[in-house]
N, C-alpha and C. Protein backbone atom coordinates (compact mmCIF):
# COMPACT_ATOMS: atom_id res chain seq x y z
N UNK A 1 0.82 -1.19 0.00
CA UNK A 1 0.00 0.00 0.00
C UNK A 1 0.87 1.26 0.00
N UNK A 2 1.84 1.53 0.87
CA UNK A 2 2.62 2.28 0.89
C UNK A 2 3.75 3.09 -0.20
N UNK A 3 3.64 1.57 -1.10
CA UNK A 3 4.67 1.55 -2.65
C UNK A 3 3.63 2.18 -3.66
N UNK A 4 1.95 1.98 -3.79
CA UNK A 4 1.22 2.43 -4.23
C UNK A 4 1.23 4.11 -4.15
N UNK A 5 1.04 4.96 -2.80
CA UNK A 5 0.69 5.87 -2.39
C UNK A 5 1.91 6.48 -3.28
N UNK A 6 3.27 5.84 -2.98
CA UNK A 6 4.70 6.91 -3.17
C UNK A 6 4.19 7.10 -4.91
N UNK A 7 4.02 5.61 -5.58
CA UNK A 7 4.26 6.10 -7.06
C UNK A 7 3.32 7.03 -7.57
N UNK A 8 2.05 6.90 -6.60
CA UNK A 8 0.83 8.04 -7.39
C UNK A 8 1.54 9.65 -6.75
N UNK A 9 1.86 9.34 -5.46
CA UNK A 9 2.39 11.22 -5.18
C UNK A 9 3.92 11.40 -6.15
N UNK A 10 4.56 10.48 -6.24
CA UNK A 10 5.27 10.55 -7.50
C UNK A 10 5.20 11.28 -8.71
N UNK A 11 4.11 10.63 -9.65
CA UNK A 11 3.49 10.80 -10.79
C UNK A 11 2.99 12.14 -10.50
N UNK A 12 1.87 12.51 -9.50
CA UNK A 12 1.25 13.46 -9.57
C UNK A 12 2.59 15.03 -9.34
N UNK A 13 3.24 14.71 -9.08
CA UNK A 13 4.84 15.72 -8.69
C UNK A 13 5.46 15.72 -10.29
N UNK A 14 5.76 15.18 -10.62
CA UNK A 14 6.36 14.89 -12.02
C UNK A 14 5.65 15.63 -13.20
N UNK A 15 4.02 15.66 -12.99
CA UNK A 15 3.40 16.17 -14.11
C UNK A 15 3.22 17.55 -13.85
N UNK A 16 3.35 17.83 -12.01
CA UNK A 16 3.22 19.25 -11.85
C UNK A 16 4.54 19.92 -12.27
N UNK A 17 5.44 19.46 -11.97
CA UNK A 17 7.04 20.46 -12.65
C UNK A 17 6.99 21.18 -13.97
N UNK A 18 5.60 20.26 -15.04
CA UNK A 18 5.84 20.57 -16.25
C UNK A 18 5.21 21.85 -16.45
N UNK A 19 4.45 21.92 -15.31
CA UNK A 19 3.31 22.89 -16.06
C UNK A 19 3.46 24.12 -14.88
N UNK A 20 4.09 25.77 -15.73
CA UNK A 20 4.25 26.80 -14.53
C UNK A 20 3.24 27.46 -14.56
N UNK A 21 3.04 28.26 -14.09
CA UNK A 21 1.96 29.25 -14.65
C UNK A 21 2.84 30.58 -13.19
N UNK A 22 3.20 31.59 -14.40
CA UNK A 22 3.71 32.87 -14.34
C UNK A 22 2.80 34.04 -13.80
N UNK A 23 1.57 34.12 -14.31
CA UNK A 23 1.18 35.09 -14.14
C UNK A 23 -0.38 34.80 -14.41
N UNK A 24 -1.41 34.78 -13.55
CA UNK A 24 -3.04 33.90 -13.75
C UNK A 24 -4.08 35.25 -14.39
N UNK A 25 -5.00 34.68 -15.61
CA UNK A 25 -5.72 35.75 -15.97
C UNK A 25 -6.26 36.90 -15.87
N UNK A 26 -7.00 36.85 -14.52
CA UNK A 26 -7.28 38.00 -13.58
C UNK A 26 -6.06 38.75 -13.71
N UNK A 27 -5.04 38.67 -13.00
CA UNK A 27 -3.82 39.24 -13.11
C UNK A 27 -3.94 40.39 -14.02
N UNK A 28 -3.74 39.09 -14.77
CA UNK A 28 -3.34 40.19 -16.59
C UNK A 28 -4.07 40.92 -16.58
N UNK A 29 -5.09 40.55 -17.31
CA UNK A 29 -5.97 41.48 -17.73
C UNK A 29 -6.21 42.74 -16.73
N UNK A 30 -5.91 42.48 -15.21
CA UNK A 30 -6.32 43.99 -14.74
C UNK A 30 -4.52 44.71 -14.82
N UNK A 31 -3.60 44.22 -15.11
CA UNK A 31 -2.39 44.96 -15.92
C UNK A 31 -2.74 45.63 -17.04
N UNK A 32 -3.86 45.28 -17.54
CA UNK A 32 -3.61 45.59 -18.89
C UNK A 32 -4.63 46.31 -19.47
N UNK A 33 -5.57 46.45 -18.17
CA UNK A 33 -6.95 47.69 -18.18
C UNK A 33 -6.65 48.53 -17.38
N UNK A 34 -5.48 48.74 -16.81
CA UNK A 34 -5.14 49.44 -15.11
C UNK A 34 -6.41 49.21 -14.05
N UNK A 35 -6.66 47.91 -13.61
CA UNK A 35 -7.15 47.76 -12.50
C UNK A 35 -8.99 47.20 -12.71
N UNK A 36 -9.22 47.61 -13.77
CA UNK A 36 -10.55 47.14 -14.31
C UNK A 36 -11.00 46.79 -15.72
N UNK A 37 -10.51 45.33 -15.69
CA UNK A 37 -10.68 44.77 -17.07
C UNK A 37 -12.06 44.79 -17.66
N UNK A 38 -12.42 45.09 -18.86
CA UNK A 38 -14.10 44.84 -19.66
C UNK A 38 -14.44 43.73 -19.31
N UNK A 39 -15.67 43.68 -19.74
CA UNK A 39 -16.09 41.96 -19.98
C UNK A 39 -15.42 41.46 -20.93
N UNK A 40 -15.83 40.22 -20.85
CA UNK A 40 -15.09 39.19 -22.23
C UNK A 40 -15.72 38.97 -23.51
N UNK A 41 -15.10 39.57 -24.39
CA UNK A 41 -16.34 38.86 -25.61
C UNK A 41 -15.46 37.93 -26.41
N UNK A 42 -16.87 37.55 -27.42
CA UNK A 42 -16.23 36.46 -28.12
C UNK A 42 -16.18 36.59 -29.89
N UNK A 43 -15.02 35.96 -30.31
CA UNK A 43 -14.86 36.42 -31.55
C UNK A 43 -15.05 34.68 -32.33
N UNK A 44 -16.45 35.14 -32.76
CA UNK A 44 -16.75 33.47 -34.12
C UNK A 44 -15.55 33.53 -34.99
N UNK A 45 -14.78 32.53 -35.32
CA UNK A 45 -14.44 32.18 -36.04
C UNK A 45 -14.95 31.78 -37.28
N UNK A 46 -15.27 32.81 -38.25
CA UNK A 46 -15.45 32.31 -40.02
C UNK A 46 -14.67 31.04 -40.81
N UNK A 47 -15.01 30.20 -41.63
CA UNK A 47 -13.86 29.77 -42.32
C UNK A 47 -13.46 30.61 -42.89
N UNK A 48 -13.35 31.61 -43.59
CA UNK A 48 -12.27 32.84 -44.08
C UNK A 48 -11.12 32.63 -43.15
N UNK A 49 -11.38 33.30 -41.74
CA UNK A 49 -10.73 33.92 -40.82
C UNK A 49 -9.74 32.22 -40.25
N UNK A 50 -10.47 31.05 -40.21
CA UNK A 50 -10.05 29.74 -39.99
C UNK A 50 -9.05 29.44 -40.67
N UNK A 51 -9.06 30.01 -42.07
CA UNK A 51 -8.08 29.66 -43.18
C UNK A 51 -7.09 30.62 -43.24
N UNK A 52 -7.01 31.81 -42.87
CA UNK A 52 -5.72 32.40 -42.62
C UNK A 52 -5.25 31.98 -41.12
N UNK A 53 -5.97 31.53 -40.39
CA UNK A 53 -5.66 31.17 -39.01
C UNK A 53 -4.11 30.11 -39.38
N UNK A 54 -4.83 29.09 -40.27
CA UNK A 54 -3.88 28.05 -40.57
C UNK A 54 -2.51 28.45 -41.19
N UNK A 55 -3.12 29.69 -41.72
CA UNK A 55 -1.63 30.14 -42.83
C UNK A 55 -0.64 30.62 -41.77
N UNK A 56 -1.19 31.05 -41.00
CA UNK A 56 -0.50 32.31 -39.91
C UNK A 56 0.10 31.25 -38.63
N UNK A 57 -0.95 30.29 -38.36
CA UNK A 57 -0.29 29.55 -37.42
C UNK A 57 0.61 27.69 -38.10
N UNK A 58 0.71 27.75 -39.85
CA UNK A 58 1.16 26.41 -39.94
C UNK A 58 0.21 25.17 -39.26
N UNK A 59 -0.61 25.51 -38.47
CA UNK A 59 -2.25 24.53 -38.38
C UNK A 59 -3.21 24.87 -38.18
N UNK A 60 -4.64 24.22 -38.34
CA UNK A 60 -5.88 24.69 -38.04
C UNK A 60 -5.98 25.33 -36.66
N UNK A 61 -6.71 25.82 -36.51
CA UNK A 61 -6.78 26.45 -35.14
C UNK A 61 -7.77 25.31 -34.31
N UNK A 62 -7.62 25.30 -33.01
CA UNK A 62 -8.14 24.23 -32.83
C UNK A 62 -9.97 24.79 -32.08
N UNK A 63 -9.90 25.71 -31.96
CA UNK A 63 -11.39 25.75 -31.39
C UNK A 63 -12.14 27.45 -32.47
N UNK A 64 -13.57 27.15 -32.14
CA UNK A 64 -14.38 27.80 -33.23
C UNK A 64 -14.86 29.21 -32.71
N UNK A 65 -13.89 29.38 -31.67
CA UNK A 65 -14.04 30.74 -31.06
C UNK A 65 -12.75 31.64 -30.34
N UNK A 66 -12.69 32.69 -30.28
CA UNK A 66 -11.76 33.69 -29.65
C UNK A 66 -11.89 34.06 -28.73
N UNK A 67 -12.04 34.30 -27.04
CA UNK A 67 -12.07 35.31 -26.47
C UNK A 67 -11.40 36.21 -26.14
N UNK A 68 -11.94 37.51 -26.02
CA UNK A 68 -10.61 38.60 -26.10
C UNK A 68 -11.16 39.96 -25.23
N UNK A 69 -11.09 40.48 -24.73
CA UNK A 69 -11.09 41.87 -23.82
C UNK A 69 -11.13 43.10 -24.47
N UNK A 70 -11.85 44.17 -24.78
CA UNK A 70 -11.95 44.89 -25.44
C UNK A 70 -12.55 46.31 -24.95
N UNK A 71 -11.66 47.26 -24.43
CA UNK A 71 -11.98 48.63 -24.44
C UNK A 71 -11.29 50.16 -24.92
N UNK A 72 -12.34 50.60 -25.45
CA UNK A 72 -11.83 51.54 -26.78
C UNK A 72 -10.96 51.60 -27.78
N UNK A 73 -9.53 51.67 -27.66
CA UNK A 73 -8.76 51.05 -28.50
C UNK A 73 -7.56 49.61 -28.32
N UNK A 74 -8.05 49.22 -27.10
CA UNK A 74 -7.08 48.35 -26.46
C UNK A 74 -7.34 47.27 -26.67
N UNK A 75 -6.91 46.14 -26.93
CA UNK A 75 -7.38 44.53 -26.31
C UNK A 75 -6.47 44.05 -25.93
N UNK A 76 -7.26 42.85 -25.31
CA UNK A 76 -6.41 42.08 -24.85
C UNK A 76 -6.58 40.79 -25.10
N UNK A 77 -5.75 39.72 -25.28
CA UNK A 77 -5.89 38.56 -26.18
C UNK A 77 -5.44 37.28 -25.58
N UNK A 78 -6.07 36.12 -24.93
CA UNK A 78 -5.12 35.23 -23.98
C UNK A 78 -5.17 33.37 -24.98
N UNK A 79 -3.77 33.31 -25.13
CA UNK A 79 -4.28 32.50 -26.32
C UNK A 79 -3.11 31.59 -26.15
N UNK A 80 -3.60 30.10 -26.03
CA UNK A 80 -2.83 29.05 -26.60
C UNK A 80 -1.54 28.40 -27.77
N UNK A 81 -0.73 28.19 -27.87
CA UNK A 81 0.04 27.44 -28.87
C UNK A 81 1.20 26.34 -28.18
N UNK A 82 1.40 25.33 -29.15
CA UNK A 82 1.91 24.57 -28.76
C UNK A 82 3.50 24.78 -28.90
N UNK A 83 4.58 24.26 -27.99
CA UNK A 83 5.99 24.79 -28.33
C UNK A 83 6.69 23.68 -29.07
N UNK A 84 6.78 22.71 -28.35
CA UNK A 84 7.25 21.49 -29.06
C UNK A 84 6.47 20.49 -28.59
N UNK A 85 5.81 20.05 -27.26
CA UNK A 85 5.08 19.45 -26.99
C UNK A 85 3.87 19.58 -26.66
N UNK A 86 3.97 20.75 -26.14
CA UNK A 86 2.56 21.14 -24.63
C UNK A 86 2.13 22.55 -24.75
N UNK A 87 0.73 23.00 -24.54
CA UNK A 87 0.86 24.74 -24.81
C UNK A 87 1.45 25.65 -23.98
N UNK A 88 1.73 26.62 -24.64
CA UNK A 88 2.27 27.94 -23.94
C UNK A 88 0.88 28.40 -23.90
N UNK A 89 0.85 29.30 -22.71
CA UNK A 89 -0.25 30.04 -22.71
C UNK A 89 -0.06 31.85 -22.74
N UNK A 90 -0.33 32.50 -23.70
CA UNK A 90 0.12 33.84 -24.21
C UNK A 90 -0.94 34.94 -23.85
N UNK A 91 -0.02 35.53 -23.29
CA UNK A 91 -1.62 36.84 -23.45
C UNK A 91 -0.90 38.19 -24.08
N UNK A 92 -1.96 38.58 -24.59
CA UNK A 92 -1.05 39.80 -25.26
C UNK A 92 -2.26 41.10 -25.39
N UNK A 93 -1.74 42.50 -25.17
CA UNK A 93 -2.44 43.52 -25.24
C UNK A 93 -1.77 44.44 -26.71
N UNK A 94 -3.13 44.83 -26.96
CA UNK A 94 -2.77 45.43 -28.49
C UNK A 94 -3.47 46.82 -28.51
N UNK A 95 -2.74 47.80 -28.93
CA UNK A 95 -3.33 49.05 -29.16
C UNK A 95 -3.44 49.81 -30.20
N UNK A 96 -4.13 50.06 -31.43
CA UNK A 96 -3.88 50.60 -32.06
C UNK A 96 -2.77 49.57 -33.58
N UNK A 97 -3.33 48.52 -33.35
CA UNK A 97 -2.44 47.75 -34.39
C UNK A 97 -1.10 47.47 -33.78
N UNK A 98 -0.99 47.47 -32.75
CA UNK A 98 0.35 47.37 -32.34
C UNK A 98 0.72 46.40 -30.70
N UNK A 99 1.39 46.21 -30.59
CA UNK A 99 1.60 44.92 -29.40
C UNK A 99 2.54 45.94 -28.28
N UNK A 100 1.23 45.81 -27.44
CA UNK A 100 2.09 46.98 -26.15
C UNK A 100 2.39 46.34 -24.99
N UNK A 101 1.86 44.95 -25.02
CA UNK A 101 2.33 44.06 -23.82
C UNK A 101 2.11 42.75 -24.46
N UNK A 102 3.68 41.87 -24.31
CA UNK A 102 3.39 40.42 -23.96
C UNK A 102 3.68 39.37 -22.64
N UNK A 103 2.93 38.71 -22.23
CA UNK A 103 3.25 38.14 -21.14
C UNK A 103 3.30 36.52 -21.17
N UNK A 104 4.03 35.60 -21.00
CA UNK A 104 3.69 33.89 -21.05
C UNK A 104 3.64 33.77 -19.53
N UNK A 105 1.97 33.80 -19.73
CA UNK A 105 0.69 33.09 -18.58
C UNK A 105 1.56 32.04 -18.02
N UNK A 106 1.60 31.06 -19.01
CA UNK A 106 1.84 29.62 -18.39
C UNK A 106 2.63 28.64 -19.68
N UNK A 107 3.86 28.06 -18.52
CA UNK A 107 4.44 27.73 -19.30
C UNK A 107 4.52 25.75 -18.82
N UNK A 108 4.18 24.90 -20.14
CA UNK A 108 4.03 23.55 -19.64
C UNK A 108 5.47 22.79 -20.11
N UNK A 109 6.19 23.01 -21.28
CA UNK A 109 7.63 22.22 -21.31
C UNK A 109 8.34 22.19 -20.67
N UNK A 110 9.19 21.04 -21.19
CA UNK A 110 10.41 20.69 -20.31
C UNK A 110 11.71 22.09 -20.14
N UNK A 111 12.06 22.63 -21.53
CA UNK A 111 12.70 23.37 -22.13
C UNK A 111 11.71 24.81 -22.41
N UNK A 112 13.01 25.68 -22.41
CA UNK A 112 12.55 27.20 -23.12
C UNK A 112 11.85 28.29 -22.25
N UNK A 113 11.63 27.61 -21.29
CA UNK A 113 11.29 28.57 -20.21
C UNK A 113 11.72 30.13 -19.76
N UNK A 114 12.83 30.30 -20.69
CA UNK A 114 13.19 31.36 -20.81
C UNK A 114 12.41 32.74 -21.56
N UNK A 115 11.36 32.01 -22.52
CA UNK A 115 10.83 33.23 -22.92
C UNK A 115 9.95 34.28 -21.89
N UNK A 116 9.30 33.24 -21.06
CA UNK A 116 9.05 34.06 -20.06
C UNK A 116 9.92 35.54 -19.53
N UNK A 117 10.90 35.58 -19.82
CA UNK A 117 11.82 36.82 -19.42
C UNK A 117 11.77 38.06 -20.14
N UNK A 118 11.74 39.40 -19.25
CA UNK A 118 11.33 40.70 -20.15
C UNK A 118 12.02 40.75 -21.53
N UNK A 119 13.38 39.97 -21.37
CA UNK A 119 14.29 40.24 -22.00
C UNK A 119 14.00 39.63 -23.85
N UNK A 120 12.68 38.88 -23.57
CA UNK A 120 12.56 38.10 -24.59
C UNK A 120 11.35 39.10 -24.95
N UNK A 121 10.46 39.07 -23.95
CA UNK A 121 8.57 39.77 -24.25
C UNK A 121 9.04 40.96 -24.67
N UNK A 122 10.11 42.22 -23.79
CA UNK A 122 10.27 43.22 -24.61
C UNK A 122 10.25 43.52 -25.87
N UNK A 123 10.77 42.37 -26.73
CA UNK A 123 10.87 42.79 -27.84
C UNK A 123 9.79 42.74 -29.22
N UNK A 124 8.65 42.38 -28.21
CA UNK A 124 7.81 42.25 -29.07
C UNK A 124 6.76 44.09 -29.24
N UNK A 125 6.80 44.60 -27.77
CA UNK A 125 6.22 45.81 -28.57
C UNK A 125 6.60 46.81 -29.23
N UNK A 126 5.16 47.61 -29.48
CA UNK A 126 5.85 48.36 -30.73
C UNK A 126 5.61 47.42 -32.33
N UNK A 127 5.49 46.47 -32.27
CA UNK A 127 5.69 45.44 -33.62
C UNK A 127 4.07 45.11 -33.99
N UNK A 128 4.04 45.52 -34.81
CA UNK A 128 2.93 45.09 -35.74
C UNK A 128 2.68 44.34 -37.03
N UNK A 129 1.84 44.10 -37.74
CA UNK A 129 1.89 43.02 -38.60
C UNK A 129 1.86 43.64 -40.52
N UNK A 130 2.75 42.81 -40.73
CA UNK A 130 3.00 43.54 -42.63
C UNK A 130 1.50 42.58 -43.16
N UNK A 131 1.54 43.46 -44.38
CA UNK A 131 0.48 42.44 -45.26
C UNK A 131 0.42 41.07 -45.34
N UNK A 132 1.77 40.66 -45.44
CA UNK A 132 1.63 39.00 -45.59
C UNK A 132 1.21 38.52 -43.91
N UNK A 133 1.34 38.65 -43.22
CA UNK A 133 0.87 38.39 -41.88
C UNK A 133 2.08 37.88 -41.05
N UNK A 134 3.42 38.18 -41.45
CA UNK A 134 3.94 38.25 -40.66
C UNK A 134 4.26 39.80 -39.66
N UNK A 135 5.54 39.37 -38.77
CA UNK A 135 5.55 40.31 -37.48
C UNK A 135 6.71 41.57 -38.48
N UNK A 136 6.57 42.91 -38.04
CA UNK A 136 7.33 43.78 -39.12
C UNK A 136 8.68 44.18 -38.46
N UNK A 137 9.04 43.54 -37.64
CA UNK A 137 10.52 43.65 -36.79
C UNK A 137 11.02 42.34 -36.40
N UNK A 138 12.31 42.51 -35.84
CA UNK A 138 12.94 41.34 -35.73
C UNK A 138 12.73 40.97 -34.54
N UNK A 139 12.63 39.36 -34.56
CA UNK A 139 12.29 38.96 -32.77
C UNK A 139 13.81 38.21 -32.47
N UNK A 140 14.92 37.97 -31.38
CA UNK A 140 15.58 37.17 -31.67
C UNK A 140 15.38 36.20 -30.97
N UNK A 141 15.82 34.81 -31.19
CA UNK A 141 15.28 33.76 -30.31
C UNK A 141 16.29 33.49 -29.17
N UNK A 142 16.23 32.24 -28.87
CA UNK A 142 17.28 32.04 -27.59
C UNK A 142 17.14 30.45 -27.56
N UNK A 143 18.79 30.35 -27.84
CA UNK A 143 19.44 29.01 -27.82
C UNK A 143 18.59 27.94 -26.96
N UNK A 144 17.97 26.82 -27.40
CA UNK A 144 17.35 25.94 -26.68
C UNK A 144 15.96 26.05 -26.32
N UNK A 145 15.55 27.10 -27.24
CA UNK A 145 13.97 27.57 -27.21
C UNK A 145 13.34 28.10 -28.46
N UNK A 146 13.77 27.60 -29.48
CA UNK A 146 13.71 27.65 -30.87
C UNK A 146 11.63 27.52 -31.00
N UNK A 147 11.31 26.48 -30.56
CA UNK A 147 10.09 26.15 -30.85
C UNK A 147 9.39 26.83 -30.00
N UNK A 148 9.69 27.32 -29.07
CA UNK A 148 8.31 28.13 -28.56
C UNK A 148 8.69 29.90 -28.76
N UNK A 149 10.09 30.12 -29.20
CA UNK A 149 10.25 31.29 -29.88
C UNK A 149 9.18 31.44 -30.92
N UNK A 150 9.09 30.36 -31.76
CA UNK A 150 8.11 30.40 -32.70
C UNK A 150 6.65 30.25 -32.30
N UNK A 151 6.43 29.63 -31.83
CA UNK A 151 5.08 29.64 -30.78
C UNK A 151 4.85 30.86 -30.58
N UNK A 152 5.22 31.77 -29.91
CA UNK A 152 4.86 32.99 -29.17
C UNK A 152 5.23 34.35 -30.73
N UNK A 153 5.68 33.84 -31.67
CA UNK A 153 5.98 34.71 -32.42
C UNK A 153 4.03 34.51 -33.59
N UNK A 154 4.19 32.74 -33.75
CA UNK A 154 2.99 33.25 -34.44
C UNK A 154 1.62 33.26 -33.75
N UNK A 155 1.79 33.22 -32.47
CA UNK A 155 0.61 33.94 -31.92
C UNK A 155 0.25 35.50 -31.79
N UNK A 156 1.66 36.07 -31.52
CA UNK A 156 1.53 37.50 -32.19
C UNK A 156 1.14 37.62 -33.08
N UNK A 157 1.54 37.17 -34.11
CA UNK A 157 1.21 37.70 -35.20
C UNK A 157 -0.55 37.37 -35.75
N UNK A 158 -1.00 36.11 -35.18
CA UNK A 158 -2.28 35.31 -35.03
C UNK A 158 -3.01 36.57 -34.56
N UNK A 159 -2.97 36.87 -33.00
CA UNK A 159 -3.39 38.08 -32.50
C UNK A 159 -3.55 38.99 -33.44
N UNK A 160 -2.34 39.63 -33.83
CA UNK A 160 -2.21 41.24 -33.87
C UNK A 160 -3.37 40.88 -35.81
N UNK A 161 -3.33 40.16 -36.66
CA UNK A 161 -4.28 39.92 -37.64
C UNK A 161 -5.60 39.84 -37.14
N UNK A 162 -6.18 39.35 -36.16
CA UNK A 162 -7.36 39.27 -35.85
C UNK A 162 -8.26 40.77 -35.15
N UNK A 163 -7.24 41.06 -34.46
CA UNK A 163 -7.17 43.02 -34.18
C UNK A 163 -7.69 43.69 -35.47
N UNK A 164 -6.55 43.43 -36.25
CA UNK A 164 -6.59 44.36 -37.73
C UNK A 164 -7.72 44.61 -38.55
N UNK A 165 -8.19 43.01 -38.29
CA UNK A 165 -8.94 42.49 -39.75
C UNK A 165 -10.57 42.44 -38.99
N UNK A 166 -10.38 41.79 -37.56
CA UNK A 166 -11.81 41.65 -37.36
C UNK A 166 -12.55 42.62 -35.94
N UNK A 167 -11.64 43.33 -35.27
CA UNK A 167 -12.53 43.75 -34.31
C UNK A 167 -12.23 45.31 -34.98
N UNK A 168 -11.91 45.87 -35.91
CA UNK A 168 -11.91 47.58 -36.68
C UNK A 168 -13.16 47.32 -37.40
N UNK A 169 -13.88 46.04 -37.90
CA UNK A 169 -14.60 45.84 -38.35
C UNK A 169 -15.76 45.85 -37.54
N UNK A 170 -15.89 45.06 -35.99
CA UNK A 170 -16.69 45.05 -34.85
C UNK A 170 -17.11 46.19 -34.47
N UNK A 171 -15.51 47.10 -34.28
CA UNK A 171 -15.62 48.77 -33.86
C UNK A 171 -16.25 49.29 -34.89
N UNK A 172 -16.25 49.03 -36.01
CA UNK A 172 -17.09 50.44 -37.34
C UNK A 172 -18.80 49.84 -37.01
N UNK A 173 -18.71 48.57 -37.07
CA UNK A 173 -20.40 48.12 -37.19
C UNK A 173 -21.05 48.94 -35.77
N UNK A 174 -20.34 48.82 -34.62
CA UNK A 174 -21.04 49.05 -33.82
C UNK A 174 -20.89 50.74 -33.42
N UNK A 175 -19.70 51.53 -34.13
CA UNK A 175 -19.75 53.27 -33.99
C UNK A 175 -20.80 53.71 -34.97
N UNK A 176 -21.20 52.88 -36.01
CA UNK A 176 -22.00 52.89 -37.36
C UNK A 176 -23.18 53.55 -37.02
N UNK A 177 -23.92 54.73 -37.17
CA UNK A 177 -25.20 54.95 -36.77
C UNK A 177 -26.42 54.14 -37.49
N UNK A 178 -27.40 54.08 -36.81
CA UNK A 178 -28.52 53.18 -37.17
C UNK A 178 -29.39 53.61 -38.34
N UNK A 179 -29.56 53.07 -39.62
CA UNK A 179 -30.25 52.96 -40.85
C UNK A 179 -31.35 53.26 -40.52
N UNK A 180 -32.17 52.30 -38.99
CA UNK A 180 -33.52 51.75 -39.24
C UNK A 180 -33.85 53.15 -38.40
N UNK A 181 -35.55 52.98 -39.04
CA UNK A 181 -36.72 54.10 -37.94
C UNK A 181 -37.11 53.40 -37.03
């Protein structure tokens, strides 16, 4: 019984090492509203928008919705990708077409844990996205974290397209004055 107990508190220790978590939603988001985040809305996924998803992220996206934080010109964006094995969890605030905060929520690999560091997130603001949908500055990576460099690069860029393309579109429909009597 005793050999039982060790290997399950074992196991259950082993799977927790993998998985950090840096910084928990609440958190963020009131970083990133100063102290009072919006509600949450949600962004449908089109197949249009599904099919550049894939271009931008190299796979389908895996779920048929977005949620994202949204006041006046700000959002905020908390979003999944995989690094080499397991997801990173990303959140990112965007203003104006542009990436003014990144943060890695939570980090589950063995390796690369380093992006978590300002030294890496700094360099993402300020950077916004060219026509083809990539990022319009240089990110550099860091030895032994190749794959979730890329992870966190095309979720930016995932993000900062969905900003561009679909909530300027959300913002005009809904500043739009009303047709009807």
């Amino acid at each position: 019984m005793t050999r039982v107990l060790l290997l399950l508190l074992m196991a259950f220790t082993i799977n927790e090492v993998g998985a950090t978590n840096y910084l928990d939603r609440a958190d963020f988001l009131e970083q990133a509203f100063g102290g009072q985040p919006p509600a949450a809305k949600i962004l449908w996924l089109s197949p249009e928008v599904r099919e550049q998803a894939a271009a931008i992220l190299g796979h389908d996206y895996a779920g048929l919705r977005v949620r994202y934080w949204l006041r006046n010109n700000k959002s905020a964006w908390i979003l999944d990708e995989v690094g080499k094995e397991k997801p990173i969890t990303i959140g990112l605030v965007i203003e104006a077409n542009h990436i003014v905060g990144l943060h890695i929520l939570a980090f589950r690999e063995s390796r690369g844990g380093e992006i978590r560091y300002p030294f890496f997130t700094n360099q993402f603001k300020g950077l916004s996205l060219k026509s083809n949908q990539e990022l319009d500055g240089m990110v550099d990576g860091i030895t032994g974290a190749t794959l979730s460099v890329r992870a966190v690069k095309r979720i930016a860029s995932f993000a900062l397209y969905l900003e561009r393309n679909h909530l300027e579109e959300t913002l005009a429909n809904t500043a739009a004055p009303s047709m009807t009597r």
